[in-house]
Every structure is written in C-alpha cells, then in structure tokens.
N, C-alpha and C. Protein backbone atom coordinates (compact mmCIF):
# COMPACT_ATOMS: atom_id res chain seq x y z
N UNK A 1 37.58 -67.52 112.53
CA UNK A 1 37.85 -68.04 111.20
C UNK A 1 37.78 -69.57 111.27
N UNK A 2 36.92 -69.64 110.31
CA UNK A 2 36.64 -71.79 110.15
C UNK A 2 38.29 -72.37 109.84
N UNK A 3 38.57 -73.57 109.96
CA UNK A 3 39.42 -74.20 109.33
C UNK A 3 39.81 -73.98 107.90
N UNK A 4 38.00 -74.33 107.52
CA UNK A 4 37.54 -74.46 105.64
C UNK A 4 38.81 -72.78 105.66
N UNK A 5 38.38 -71.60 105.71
CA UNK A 5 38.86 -70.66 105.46
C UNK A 5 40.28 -70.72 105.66
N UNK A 6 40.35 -71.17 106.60
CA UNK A 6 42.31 -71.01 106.63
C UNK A 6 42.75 -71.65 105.45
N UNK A 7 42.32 -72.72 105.06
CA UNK A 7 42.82 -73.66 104.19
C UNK A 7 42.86 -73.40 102.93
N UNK A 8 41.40 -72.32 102.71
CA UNK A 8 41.51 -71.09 101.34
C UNK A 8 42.36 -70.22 101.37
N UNK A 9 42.84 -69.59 102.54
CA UNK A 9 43.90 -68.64 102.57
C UNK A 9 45.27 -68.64 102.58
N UNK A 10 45.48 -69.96 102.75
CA UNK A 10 46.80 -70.70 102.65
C UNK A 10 47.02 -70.98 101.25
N UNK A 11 46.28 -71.82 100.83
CA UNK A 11 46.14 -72.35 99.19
C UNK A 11 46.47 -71.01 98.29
N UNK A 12 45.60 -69.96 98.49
CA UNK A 12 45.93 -68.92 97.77
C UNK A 12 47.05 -68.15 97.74
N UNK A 13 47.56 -68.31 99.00
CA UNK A 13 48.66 -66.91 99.11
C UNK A 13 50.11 -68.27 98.74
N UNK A 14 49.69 -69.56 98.71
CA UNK A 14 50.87 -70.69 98.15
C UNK A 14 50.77 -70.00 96.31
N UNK A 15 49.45 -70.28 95.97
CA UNK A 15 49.67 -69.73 94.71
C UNK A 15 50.04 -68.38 94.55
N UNK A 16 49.87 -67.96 94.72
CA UNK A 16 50.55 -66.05 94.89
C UNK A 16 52.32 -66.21 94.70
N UNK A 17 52.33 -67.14 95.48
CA UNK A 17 53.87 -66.98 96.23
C UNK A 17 54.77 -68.42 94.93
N UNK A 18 54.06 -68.58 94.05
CA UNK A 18 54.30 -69.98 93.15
C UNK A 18 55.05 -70.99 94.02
N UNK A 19 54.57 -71.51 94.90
CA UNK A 19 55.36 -72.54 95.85
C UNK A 19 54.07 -74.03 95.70
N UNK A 20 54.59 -74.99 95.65
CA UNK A 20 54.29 -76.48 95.84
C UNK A 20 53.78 -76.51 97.17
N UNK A 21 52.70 -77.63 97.29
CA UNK A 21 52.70 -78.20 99.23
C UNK A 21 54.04 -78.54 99.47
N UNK A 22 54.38 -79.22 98.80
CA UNK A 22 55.94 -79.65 99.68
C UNK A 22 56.89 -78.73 99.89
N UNK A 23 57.25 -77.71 98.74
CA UNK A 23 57.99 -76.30 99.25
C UNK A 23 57.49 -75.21 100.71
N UNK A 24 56.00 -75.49 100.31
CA UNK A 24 55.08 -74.79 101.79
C UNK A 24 55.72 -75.25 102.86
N UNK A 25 55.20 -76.76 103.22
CA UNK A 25 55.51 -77.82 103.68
C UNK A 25 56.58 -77.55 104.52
N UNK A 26 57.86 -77.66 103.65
CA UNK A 26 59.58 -77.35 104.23
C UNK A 26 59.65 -76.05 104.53
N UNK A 27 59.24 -74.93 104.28
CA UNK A 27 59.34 -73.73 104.32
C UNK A 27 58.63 -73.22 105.88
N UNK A 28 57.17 -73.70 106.03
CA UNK A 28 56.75 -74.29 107.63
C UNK A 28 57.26 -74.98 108.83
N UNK A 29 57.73 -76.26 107.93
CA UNK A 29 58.32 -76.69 109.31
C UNK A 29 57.33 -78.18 109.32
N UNK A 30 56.44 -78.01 108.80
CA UNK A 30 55.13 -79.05 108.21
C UNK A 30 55.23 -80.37 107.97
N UNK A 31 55.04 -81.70 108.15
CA UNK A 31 55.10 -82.34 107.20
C UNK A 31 54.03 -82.62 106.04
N UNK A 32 54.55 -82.81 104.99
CA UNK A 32 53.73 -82.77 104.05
C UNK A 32 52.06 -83.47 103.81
N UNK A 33 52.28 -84.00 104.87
CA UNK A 33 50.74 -84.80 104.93
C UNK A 33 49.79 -83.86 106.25
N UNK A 34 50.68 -82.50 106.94
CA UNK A 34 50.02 -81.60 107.57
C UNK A 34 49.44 -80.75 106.69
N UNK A 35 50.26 -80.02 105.88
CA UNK A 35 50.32 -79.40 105.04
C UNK A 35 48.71 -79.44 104.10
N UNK A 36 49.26 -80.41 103.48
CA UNK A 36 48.28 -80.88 103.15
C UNK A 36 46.44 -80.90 103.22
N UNK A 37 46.30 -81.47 104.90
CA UNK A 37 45.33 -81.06 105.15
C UNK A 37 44.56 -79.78 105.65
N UNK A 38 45.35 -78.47 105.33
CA UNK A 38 44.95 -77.23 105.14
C UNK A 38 44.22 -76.68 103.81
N UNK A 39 44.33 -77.55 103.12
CA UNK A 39 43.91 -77.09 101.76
C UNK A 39 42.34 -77.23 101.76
N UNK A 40 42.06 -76.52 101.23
CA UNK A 40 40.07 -76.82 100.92
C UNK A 40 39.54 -77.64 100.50
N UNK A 41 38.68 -77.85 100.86
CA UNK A 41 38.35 -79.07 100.35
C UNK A 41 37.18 -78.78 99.23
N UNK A 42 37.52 -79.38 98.36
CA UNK A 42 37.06 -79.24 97.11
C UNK A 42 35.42 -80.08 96.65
C-alpha cells in the first residue's frame, strides 16, 4: 500500500468517524502537523 493510499484511508474512515485532524491527532498520539501529513494530497 502507497503512502498516497493510506492517507485516503485515514481521511475517510476520520470522516466516517466525524472527527477533526486534531481530534485524530490526540486520539493517535500524533502531533498535529503528523497527522496531517497523511492526508491526500489533493
């Protein structure tokens, strides 16, 4: 699995789950500027 893909599968199941990066974020263990760079890039 690419990065690109993790970062779709994260993003989605955040929306699924109605959570913020920063709720993700704290909920991970993450900091928010990790977090972050999981997301897809658009």
């Amino acid at each position: 699995m690419q990065l690109y893909e993790i970062g779709q599968s994260v993003a989605k199941r955040r929306s699924e789950l109605d959570l913020t990066q920063a709720q993700l974020a704290k909920l991970s263990g993450l900091s928010g500027s990790r977090s972050t760079r999981l997301k897809p890039a658009r």
